[in-house]
Protein backbone atom coordinates (compact mmCIF):
# COMPACT_ATOMS: atom_id res chain seq x y z
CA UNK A 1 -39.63 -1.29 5.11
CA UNK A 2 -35.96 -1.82 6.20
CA UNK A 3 -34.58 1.73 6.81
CA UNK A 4 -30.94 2.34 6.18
CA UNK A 5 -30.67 3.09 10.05
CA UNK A 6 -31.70 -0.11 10.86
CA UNK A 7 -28.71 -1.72 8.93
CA UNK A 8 -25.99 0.40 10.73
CA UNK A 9 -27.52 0.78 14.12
CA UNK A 10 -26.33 -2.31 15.99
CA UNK A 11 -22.55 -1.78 14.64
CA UNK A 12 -22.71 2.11 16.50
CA UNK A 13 -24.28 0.40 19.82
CA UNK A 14 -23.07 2.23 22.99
CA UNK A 15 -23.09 -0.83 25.04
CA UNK A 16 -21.62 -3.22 22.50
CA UNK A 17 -18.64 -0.50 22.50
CA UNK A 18 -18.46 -0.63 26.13
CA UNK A 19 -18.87 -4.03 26.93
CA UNK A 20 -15.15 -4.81 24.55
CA UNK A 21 -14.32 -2.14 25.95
CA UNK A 22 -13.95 -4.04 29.48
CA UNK A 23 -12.95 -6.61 27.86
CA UNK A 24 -10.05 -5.24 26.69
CA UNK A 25 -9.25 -3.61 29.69
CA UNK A 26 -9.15 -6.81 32.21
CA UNK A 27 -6.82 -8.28 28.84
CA UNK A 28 -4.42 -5.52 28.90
CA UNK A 29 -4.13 -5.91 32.84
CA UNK A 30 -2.32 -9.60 30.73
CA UNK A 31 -0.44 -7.54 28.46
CA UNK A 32 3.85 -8.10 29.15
CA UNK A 33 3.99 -4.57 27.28
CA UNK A 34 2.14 -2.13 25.66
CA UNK A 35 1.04 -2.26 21.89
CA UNK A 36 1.34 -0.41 19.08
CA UNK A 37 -1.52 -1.16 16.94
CA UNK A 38 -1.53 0.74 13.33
CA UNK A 39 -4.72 0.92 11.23
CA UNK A 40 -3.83 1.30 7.65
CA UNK A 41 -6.67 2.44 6.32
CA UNK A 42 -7.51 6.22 6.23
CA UNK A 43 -11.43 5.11 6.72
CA UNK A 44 -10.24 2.84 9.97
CA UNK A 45 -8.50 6.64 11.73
CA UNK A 46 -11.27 8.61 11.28
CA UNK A 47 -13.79 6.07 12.60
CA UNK A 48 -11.26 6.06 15.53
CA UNK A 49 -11.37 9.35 15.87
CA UNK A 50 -14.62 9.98 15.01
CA UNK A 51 -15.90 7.87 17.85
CA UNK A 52 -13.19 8.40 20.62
CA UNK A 53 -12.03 5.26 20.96
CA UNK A 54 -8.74 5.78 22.39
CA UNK A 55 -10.36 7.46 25.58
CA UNK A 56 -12.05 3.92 25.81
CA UNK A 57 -8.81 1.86 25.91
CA UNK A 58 -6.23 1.30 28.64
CA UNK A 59 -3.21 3.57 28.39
CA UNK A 60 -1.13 0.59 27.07
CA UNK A 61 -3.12 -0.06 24.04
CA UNK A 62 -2.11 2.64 21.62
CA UNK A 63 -2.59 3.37 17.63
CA UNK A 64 0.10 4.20 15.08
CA UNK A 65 -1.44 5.70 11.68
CA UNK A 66 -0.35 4.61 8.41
CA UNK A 67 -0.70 5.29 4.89
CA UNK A 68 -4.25 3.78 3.74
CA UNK A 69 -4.74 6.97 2.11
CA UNK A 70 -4.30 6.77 -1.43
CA UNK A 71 -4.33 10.57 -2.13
CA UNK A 72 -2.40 11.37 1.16
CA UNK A 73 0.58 9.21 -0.47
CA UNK A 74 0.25 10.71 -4.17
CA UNK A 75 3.34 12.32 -4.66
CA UNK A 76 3.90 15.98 -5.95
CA UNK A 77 5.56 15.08 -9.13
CA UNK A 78 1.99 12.82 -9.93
CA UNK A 79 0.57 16.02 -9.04
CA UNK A 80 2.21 18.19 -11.34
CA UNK A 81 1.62 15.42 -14.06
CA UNK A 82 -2.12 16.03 -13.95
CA UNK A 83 -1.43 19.96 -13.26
CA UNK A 84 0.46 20.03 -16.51
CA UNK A 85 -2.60 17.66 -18.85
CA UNK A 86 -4.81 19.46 -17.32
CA UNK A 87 -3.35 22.97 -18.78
CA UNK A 88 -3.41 21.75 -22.38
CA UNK A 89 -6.76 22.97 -25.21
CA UNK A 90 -7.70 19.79 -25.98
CA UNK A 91 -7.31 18.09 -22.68
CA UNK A 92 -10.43 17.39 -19.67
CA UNK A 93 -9.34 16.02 -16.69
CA UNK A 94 -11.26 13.48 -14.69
CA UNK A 95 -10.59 12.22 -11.36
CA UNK A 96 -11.72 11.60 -8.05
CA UNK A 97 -12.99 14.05 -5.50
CA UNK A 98 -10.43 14.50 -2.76
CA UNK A 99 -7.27 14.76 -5.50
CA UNK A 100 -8.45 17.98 -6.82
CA UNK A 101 -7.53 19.83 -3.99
CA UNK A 102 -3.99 18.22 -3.12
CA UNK A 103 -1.42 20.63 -3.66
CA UNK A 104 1.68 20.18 -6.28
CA UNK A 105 4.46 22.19 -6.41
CA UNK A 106 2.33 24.29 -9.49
CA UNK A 107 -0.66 23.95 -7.28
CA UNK A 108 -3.80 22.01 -6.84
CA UNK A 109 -6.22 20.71 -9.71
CA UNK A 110 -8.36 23.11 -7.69
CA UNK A 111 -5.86 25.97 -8.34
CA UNK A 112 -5.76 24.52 -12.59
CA UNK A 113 -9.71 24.65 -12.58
CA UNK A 114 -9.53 28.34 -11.36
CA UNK A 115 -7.49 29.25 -14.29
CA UNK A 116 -9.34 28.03 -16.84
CA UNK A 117 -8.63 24.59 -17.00
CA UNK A 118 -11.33 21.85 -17.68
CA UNK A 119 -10.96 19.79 -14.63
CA UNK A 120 -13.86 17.41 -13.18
CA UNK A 121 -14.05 15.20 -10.49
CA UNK A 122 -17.03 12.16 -10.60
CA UNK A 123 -17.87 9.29 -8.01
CA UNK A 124 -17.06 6.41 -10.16
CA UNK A 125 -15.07 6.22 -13.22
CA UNK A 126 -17.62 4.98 -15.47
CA UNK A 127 -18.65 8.98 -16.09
CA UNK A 128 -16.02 8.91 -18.47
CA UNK A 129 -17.90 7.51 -20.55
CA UNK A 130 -20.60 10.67 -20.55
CA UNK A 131 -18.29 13.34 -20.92
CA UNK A 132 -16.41 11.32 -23.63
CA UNK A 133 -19.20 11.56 -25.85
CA UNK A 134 -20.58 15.13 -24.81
CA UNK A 135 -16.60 16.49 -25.73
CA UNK A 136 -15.90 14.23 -28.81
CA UNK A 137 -13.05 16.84 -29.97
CA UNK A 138 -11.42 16.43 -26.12
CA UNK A 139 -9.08 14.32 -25.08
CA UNK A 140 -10.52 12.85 -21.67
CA UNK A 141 -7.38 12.15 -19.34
CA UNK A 142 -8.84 9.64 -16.09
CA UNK A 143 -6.22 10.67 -13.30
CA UNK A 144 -7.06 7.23 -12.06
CA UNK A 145 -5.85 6.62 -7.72
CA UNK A 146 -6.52 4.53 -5.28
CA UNK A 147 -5.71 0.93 -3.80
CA UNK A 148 -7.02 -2.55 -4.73
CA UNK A 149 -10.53 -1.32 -3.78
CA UNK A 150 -10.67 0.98 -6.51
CA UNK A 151 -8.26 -0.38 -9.67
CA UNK A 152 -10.95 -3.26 -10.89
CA UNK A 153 -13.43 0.22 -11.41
CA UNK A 154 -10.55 1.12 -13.60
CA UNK A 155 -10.11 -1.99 -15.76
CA UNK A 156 -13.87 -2.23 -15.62
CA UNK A 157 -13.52 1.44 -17.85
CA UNK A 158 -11.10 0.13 -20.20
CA UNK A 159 -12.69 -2.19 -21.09
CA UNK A 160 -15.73 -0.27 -22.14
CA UNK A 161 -13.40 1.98 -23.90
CA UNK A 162 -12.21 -0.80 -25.88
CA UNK A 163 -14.98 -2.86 -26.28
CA UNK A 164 -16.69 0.61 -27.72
CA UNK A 165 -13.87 1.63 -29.40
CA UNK A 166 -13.92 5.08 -27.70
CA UNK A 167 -10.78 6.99 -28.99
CA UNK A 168 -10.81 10.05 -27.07
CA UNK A 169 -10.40 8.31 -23.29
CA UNK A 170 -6.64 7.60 -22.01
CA UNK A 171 -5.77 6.58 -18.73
CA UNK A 172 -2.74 8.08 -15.79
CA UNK A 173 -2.49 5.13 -13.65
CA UNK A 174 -1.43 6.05 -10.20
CA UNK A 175 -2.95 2.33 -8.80
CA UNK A 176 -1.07 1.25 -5.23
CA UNK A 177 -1.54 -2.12 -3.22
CA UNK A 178 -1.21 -1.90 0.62
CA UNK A 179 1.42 -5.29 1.51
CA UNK A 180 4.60 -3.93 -0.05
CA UNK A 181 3.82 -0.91 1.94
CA UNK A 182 3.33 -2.61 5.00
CA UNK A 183 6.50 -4.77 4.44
CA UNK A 184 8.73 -1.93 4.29
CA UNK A 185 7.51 0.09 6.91
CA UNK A 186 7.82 -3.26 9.78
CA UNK A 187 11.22 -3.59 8.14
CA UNK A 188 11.67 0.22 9.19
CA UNK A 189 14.28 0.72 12.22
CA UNK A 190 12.00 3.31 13.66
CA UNK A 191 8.90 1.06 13.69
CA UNK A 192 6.95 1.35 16.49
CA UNK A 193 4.16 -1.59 15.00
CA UNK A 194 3.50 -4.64 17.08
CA UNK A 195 -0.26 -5.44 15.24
CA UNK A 196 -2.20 -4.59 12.02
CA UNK A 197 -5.94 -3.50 11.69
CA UNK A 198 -6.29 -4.65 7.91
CA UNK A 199 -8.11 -2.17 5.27
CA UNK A 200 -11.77 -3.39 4.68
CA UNK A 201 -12.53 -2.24 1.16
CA UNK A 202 -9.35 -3.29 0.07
CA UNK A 203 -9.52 -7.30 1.23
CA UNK A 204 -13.29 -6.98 0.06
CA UNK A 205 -11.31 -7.43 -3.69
CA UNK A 206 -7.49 -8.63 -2.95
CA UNK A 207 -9.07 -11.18 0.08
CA UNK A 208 -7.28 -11.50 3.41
CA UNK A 209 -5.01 -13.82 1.92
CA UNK A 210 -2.40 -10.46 0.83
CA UNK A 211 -1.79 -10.34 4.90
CA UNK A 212 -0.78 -13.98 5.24
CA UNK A 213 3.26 -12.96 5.22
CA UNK A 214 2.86 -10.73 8.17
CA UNK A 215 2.34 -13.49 11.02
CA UNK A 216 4.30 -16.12 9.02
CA UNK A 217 7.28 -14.04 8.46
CA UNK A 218 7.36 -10.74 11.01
CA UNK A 219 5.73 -12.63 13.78
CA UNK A 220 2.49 -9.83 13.44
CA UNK A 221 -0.84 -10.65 14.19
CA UNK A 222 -3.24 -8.87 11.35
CA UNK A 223 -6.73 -8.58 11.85
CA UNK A 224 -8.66 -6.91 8.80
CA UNK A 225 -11.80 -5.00 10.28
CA UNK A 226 -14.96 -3.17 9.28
CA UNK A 227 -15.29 0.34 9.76
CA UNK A 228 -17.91 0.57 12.11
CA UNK A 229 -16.79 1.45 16.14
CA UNK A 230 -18.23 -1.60 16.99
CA UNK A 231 -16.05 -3.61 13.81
CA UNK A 232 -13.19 -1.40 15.16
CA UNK A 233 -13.23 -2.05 18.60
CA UNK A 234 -13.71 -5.98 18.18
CA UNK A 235 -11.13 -6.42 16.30
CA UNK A 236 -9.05 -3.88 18.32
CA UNK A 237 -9.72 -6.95 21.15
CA UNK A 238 -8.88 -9.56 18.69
CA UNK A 239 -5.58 -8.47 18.25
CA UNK A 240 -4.99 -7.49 22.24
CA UNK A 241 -6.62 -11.44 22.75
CA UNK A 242 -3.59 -12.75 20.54
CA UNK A 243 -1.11 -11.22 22.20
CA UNK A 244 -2.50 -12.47 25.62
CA UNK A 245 -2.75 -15.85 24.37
CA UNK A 246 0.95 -15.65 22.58
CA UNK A 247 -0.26 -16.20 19.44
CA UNK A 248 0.29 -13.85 15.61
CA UNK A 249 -2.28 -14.62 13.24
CA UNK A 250 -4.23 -13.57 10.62
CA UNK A 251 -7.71 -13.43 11.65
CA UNK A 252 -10.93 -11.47 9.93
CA UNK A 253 -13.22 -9.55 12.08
CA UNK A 254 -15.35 -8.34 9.17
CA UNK A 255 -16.59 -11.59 7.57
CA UNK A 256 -19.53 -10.61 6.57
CA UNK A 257 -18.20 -9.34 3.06
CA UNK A 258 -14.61 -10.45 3.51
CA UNK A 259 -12.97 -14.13 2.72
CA UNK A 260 -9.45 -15.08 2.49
CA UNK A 261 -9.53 -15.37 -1.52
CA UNK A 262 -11.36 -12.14 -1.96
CA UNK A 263 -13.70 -11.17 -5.69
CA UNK A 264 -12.02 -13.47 -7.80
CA UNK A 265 -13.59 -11.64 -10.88
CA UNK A 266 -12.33 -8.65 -9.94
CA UNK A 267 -8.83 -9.70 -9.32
CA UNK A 268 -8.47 -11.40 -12.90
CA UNK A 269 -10.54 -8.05 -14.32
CA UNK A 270 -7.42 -6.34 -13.04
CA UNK A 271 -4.53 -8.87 -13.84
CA UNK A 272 -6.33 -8.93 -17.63
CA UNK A 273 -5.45 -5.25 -17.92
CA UNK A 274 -2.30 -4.56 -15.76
CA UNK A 275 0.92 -5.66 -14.99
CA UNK A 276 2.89 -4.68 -11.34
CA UNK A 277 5.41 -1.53 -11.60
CA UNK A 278 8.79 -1.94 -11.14
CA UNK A 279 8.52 1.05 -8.07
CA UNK A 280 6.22 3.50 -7.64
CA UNK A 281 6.71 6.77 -5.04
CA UNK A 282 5.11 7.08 -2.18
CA UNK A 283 4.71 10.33 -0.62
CA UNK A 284 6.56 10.24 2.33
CA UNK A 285 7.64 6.74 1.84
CA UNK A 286 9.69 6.99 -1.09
CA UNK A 287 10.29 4.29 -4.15
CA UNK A 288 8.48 0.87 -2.95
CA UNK A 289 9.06 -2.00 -5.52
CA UNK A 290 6.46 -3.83 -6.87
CA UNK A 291 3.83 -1.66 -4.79
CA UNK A 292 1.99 -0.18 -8.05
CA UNK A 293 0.34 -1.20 -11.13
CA UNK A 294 0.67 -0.23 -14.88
CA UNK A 295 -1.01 -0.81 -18.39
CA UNK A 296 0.22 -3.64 -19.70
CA UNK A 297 2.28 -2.41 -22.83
CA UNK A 298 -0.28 -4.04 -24.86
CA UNK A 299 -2.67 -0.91 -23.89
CA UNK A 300 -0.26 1.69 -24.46
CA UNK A 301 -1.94 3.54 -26.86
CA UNK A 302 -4.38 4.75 -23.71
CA UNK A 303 -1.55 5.29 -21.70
CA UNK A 304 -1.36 9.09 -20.98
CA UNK A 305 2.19 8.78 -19.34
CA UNK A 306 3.48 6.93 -22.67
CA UNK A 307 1.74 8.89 -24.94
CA UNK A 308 2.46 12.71 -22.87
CA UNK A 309 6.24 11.84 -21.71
CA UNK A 310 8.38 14.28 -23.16
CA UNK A 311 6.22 17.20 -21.18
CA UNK A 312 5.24 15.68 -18.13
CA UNK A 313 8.10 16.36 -14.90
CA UNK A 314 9.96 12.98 -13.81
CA UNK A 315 12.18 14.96 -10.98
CA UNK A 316 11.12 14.11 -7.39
CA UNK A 317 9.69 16.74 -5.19
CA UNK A 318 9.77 16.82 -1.72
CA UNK A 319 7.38 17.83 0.60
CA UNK A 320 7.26 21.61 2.43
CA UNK A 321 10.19 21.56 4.62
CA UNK A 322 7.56 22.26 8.09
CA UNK A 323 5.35 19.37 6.98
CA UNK A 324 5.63 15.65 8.71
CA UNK A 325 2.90 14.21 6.22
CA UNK A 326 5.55 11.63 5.24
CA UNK A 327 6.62 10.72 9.31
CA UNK A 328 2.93 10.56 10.00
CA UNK A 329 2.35 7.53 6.85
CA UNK A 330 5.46 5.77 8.19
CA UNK A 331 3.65 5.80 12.17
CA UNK A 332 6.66 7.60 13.70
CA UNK A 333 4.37 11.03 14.35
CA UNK A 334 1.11 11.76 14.83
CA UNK A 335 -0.45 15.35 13.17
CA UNK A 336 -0.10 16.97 16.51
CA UNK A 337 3.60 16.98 16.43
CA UNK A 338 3.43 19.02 13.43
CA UNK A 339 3.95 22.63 14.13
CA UNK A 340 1.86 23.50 11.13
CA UNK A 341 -0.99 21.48 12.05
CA UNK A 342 -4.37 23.41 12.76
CA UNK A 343 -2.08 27.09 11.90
CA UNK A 344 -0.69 27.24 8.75
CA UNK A 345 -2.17 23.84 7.81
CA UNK A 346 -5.58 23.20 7.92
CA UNK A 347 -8.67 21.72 5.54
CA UNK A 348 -9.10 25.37 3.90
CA UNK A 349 -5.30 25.94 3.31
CA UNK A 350 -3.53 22.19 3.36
CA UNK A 351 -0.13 22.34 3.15
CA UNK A 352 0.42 18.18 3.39
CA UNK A 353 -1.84 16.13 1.42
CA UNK A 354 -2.52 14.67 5.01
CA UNK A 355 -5.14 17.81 5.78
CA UNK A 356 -6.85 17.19 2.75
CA UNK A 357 -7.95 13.94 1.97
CA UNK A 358 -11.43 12.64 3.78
CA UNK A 359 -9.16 10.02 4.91
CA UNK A 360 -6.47 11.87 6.18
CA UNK A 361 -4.86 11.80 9.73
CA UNK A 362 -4.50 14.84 9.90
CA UNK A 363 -7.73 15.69 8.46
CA UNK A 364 -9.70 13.78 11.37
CA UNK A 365 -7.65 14.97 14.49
CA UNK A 366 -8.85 17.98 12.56
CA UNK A 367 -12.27 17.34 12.75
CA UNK A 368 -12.61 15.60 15.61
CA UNK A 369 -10.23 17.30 17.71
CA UNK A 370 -12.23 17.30 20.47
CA UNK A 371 -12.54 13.52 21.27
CA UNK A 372 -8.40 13.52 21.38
């Protein structure tokens, strides 16, 4: 009987680490100047952390965090949206684990739930469909987040809602893709990226193909890896091997669940149901065209946003004025320049959505502190 150990073991392998781990060392020795390699993905930081892979690497092989972290880039005024649902009789609030405790300028879900609001978070959206029909005289509000890993879960709901013809389910889409994000922060004048580590989860659905600008158009090598040390490492000496070699390209070090098209069911699951946002704000990053998704107008009558304007807040808040949340998704800081960090700031009392998230920067140099 195949053990779930046995599936993982080989990608954690000490001497597999290692052995790239020379590798990329003797290529580096190649290297005209260092790099700056940022992993999107919140998952690909704390595996780095996790595992202390930049003791492993030469000194001129370096990584620049970004913002693969869809609640760490959820700005306040989102926040305050669901804060303000969540306070009405009629309303339950469902959403994902880590947004509950991401502080708004009202406070966190966390901070509604303790004052009597009816605020639950579930593991896949589909448990809408439970407390739908255990509350039929609630209105259940899915504060619905994440990238193109998680949106085809979403369509996947309303269309059960339809097809069922649930009435008492609406939807607050807060649904980001990763390129336009990348796009404007190697267009930033303080960017400090020379390579991409690709998101995993999110090419699993949207394919590698979404990277195919960087190298043709910003002369940046992309390779989208797993998030296992021994995924993150290869592909860590994929990208050092291209720049040794002169070459940018998009290459895939975690083929064994991604291809360059990606689920094509789940991508026209998606496109059935929504239609790209004009902008959308990031946290930290401010408005990004065409980096979002919304109901198609055709579904309005589940839109919560359409259907709950004239009380929910449209005015942009900034951040706490000692927290560089936003300077560590652009890749210009790191959490230890934060003067907050691990003081004021930590996973008990997060001031920056950064500290809170499971997928947080600052969250892992948190954690794993130690292996810094």
């Amino acid at each position: 009987m195949i053990k779930l150990k046995n599936l993982y073991d080989d990608f954690r392998d000490g001497k597999t680490i290692k052995a790239y781990a020379n590798i990329i060392s003797k290529d580096a020795k190649k290297l005209q100047k260092p790099i700056n390699i940022m992993e999107v993905c919140g998952g690909h930081t704390h595996t780095i952390m996790k595992y202390g892979l930049p003791q492993l690497l030469p000194e001129n092989i370096n990584f620049v965090h970004g913002p693969g972290c869809p609640v760490c880039i959820m700005p306040k005024e989102r926040i305050d949206h669901a804060y303000h649902l969540s306070m009405l009789d009629d309303v339950i609030i469902v959403t994902l684990g880590d947004m509950i405790k991401v502080p708004g300028s009202n406070g966190s879900l966390q901070d509604a739930r303790g004052a009597g609001a009816d605020v639950r978070f579930v593991y896949s959206p589909m448990e809408c469909l439970k407390i739908a029909k255990q509350n039929p005289t609630k209105k259940i509000i899915y504060f619905a987040i994440g990238f193109e890993t998680t949106t085809p879960m979403t369509a996947s709901l309303l269309e059960a809602v339809i097809k069922d013809d649930i009435e008492n389910i609406f939807f607050h889409i807060n649904h980001v893709t990763v390129p336009e994000a990348m796009e404007l922060l190697i267009n930033n004048q303080d960017s400090r990226i020379d390579a991409f580590l690709g998101p995993a989860h999110v090419s699993v659905i949207a394919g590698s193909k979404i990277y195919d600008i960087f190298p043709k158009k910003f002369n940046t090598p992309v390779v989208v890896a797993g998030f296992e040390p021994v995924d993150m490492i290869e592909a860590i000496s994929m990208i050092v091997k291209q720049f040794v070699e002169g070459r940018q390209e998009l290459e895939v070090q975690y083929k064994r669940v991604v291809n360059f098209d990606g689920n094509i069911v789940a991508q026209q699951k998606v496109k059935k149901y929504f239609q790209v946002a004009k902008k959308f704000r990031w946290r930290g990053l401010g408005d990004i065209a065409n980096s979002a998704l919304e109901l198609k107008d055709e579904f309005s009558k589940y839109d919560a946003t359409k259907i709950y304007k004239d009380i929910l807040p449209n005015k942009p808040i900034d951040d706490h004025k000692l927290c560089i949340c936003g300077d560590i998704l652009k890749g210009i800081a790191n959490p230890l320049d934060c003067t907050i960090f691990g003081t004021a700031c930590k996973p008990t009392t997060p001031i920056g959505s950064c500290m809170v998230s499971s997928e947080g920067a600052c969250s892992a140099y948190y954690k794993y502190g130690d292996k810094i």
